[in-house]
C-alpha atoms as a PDB file:
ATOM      1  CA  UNK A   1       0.000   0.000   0.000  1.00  0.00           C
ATOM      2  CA  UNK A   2       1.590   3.135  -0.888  1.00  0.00           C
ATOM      3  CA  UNK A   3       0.430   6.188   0.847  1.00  0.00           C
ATOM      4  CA  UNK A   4      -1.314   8.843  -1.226  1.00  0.00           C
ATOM      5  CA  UNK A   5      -2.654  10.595   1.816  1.00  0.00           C
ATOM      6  CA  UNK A   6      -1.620  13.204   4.822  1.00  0.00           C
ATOM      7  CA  UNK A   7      -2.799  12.483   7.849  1.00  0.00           C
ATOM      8  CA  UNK A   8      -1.225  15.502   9.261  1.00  0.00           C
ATOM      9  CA  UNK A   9      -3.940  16.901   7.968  1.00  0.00           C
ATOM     10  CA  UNK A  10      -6.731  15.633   9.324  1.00  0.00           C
ATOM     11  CA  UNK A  11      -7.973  17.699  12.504  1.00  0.00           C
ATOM     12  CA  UNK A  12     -10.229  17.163  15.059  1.00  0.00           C
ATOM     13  CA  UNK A  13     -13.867  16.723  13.402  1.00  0.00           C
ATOM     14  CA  UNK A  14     -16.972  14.760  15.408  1.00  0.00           C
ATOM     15  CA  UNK A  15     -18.823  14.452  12.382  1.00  0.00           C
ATOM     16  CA  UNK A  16     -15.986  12.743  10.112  1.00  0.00           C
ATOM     17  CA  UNK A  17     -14.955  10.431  13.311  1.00  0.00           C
ATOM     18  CA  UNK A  18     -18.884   9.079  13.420  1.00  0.00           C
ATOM     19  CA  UNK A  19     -18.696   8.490   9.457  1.00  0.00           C
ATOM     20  CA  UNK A  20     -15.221   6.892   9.487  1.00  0.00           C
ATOM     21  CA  UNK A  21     -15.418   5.049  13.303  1.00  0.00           C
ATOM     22  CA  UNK A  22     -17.254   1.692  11.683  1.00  0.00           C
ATOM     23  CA  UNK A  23     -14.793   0.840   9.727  1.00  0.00           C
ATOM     24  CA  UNK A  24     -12.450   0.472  12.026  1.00  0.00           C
ATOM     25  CA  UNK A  25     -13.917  -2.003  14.630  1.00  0.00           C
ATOM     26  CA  UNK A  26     -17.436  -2.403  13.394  1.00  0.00           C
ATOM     27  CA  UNK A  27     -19.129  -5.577  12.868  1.00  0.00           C
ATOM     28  CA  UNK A  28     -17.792  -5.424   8.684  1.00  0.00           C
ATOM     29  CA  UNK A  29     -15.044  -3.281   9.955  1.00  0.00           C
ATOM     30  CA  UNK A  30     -10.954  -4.018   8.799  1.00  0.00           C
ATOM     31  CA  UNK A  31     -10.364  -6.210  12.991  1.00  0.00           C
ATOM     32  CA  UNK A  32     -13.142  -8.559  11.355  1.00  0.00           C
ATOM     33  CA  UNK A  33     -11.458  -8.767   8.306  1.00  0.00           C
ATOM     34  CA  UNK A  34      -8.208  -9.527  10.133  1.00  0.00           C
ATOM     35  CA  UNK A  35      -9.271 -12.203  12.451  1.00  0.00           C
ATOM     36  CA  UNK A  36     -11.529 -14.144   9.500  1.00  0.00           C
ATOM     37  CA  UNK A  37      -8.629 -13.847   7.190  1.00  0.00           C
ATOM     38  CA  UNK A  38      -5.962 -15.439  10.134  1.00  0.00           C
ATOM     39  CA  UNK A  39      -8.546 -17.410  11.045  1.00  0.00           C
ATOM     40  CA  UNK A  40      -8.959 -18.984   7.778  1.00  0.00           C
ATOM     41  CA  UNK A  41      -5.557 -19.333   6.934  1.00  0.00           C
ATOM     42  CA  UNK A  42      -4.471 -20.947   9.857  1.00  0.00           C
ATOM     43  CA  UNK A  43      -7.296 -23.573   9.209  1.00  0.00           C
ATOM     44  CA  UNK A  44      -6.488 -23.780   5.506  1.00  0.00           C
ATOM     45  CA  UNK A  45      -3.121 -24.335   6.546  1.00  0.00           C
ATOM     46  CA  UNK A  46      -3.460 -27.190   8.736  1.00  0.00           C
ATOM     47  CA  UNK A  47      -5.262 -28.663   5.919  1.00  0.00           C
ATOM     48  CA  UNK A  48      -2.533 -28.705   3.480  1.00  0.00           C
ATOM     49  CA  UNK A  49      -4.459 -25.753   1.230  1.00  0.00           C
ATOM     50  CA  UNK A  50      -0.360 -23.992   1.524  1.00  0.00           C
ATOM     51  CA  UNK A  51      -1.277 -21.100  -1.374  1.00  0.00           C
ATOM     52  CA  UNK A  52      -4.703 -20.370  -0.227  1.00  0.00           C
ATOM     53  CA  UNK A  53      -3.807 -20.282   3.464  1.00  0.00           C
ATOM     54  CA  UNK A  54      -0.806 -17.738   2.292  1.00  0.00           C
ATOM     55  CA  UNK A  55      -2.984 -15.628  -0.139  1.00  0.00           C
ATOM     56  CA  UNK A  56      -5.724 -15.328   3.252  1.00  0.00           C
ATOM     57  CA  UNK A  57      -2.662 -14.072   5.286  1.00  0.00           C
ATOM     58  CA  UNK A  58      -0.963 -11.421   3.189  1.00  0.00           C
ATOM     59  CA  UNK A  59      -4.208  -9.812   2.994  1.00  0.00           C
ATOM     60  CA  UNK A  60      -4.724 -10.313   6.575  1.00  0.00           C
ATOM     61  CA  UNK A  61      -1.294  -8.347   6.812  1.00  0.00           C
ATOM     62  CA  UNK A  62      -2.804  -5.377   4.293  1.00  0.00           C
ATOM     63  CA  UNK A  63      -5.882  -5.136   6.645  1.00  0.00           C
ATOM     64  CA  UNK A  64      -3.566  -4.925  10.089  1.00  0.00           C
ATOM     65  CA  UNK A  65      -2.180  -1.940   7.854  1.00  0.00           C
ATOM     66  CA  UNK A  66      -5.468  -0.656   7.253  1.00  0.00           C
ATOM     67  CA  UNK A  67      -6.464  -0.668  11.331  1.00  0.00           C
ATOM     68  CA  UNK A  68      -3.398   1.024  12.317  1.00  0.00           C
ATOM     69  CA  UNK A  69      -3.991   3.778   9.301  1.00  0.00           C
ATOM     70  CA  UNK A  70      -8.155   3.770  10.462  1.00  0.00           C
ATOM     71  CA  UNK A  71      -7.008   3.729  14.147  1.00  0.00           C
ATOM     72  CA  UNK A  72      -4.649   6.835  13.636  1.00  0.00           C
ATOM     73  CA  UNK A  73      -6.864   8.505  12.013  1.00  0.00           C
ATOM     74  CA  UNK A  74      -9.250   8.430  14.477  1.00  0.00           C
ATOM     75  CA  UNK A  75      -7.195   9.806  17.002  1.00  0.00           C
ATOM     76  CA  UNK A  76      -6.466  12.422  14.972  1.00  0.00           C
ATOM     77  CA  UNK A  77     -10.384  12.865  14.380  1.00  0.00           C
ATOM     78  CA  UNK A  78     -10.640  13.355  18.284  1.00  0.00           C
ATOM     79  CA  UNK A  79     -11.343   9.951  20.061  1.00  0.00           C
ATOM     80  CA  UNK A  80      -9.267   6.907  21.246  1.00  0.00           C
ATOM     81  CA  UNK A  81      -8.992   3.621  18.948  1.00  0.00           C
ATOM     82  CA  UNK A  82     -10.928   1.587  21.528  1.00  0.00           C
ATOM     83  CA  UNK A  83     -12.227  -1.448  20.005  1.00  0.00           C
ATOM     84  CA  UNK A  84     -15.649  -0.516  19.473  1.00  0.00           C
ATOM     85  CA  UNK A  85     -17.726   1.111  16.510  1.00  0.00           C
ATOM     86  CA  UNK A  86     -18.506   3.930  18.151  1.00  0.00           C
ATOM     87  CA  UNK A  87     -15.339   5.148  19.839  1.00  0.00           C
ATOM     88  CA  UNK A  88     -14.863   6.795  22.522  1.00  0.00           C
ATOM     89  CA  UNK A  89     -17.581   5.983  23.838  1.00  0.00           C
ATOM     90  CA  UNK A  90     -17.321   2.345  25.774  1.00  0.00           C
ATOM     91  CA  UNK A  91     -20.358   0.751  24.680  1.00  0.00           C
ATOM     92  CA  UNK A  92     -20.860  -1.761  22.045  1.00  0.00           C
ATOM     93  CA  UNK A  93     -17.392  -3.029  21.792  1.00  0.00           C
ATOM     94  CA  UNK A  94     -15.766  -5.827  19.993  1.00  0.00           C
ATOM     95  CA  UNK A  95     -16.962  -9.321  19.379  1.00  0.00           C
ATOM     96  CA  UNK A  96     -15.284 -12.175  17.539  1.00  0.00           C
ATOM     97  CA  UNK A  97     -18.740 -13.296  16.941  1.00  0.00           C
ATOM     98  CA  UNK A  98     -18.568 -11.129  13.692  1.00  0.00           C
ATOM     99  CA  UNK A  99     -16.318 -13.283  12.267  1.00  0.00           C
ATOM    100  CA  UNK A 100     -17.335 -16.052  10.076  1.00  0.00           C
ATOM    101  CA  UNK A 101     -16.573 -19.328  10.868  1.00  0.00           C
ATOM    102  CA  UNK A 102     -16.616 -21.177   7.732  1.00  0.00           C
ATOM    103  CA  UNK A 103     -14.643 -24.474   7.326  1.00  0.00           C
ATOM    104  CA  UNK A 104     -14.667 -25.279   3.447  1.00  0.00           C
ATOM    105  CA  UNK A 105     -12.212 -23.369   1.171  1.00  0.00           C
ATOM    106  CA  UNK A 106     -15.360 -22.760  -0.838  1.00  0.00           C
ATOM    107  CA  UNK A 107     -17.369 -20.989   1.752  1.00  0.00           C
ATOM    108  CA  UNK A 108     -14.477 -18.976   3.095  1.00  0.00           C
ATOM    109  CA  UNK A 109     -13.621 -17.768  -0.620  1.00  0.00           C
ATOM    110  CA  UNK A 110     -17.634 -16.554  -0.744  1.00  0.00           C
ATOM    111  CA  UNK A 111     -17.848 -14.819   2.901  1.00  0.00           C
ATOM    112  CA  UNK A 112     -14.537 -13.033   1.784  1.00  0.00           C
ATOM    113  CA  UNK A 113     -15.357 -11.948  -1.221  1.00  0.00           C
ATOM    114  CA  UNK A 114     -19.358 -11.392   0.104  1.00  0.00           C
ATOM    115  CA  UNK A 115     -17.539  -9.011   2.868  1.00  0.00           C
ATOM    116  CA  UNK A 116     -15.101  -7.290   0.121  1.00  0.00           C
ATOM    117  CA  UNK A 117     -17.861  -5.978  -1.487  1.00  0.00           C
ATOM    118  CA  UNK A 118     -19.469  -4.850   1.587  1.00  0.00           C
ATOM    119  CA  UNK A 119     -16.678  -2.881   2.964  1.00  0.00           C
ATOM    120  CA  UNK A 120     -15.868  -1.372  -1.073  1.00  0.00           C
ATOM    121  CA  UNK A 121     -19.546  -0.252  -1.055  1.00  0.00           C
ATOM    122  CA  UNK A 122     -18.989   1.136   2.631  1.00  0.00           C
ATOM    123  CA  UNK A 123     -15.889   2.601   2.177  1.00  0.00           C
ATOM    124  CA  UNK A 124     -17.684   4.257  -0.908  1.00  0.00           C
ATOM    125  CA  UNK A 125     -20.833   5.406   1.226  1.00  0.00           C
ATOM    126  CA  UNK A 126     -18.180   6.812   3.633  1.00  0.00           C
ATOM    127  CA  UNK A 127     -16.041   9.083   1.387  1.00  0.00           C
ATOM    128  CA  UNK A 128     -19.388  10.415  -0.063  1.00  0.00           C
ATOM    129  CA  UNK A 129     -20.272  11.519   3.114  1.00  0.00           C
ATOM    130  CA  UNK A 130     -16.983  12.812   3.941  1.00  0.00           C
ATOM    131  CA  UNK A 131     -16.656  14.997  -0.006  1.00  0.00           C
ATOM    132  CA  UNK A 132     -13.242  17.068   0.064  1.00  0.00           C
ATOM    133  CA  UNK A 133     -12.300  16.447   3.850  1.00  0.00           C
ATOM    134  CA  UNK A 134      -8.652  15.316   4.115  1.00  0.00           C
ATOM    135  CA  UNK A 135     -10.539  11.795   5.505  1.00  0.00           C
ATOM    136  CA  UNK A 136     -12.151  10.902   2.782  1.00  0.00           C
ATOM    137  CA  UNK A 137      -8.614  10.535   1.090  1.00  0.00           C
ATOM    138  CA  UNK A 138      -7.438   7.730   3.488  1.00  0.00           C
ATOM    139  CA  UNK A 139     -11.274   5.967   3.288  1.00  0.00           C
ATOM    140  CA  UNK A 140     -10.136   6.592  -0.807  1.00  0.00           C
ATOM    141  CA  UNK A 141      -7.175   4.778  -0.657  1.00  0.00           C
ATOM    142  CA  UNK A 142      -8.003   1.887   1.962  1.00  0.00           C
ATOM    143  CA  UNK A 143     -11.333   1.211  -1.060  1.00  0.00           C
ATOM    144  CA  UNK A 144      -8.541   0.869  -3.588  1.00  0.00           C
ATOM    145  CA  UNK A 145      -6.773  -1.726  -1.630  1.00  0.00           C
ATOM    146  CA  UNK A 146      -9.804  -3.812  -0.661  1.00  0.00           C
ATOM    147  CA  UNK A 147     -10.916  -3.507  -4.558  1.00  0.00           C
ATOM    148  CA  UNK A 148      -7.588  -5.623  -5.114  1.00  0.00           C
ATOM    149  CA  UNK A 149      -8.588  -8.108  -2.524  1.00  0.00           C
ATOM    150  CA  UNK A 150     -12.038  -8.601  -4.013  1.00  0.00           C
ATOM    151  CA  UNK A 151      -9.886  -9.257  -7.555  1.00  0.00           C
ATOM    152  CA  UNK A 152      -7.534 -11.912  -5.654  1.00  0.00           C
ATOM    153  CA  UNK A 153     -10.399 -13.363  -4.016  1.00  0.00           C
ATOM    154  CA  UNK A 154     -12.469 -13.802  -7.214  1.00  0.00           C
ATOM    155  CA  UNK A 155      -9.004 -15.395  -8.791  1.00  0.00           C
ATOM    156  CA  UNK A 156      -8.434 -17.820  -6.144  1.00  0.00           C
ATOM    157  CA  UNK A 157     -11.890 -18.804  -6.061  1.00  0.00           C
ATOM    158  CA  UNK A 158     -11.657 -19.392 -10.227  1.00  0.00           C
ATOM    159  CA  UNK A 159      -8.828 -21.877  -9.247  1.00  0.00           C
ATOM    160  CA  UNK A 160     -10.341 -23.492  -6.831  1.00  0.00           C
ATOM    161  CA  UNK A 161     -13.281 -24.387  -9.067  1.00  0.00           C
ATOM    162  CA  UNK A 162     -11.030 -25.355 -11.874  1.00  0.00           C
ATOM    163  CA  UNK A 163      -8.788 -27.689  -9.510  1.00  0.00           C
ATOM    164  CA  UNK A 164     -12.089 -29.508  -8.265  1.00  0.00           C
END
């Protein structure tokens, strides 16, 4: 991910932090996306699926890179990065029960690419609703980086249909 954004510039804004704050720890926020990706590549692993269980964890990697980036911004938006979608406030925070739990290759390959989609189409929502603020420039490139996840999703799931 290269950086196309200044988060210097970002200042304290209650308005932006409520539009941006979901994405960060929300139920189809980027720690979700983290722990289904390990999560699935620590179980694909196991199971001898090596390149699958590989592909799952460099994206895993990109979307720790995307939480520290969301969490940062945040902070500079005005509120800690507590774990919840609503920070600061310390209500509603965190489960792992947003994760999904799929065992097959197959299923794993649709939830990610189901949840891809869902976070382009949120990070697009977001950025609307942010226009020219310097926020809506991180939100614009964190989009382009999960639009290249949804494209090596949809490739490994094209393999593992022609392998089967």
């Amino acid at each position: 991910m290269s950086e196309e954004f200044d988060l210097n510039a970002v200042k304290e804004n209650v308005r932006a932090l409520r539009v941006v704050s979901p994405a960060y720890a929300g139920r189809d926020g980027e720690l979700t996306a983290i722990l289904q990706y390990v999560y699935q590549s620590i179980l694909l692993g196991g199971s001898g699926e090596k390149e699958l269980s590989a592909l799952l964890l460099s994206i895993a990697v990109e979307e720790m890179r995307h939480l520290q980036i969301l969490g940062t911004l945040i902070v500079k938006l005005g509120a800690p990065p507590v774990f919840t979608a609503c920070p600061p406030y310390p209500v509603s925070y965190y489960s792992a029960s947003c994760v999904n739990y799929a065992k097959s290759p197959r299923a794993m390959l649709a939830a990610d690419i189901s949840a891809e989609r869902t976070a382009i189409s949120e990070y697009e929502r977001m950025i609307s609703c942010l226009k020219d603020e310097p926020a809506a420039a991180v939100l614009a490139r964190i989009r382009d980086d999960e639009e290249e996840h949804l494209r090596r999703l949809r490739d490994a799931a094209k393999s593992l249909v022609s392998r089967q």
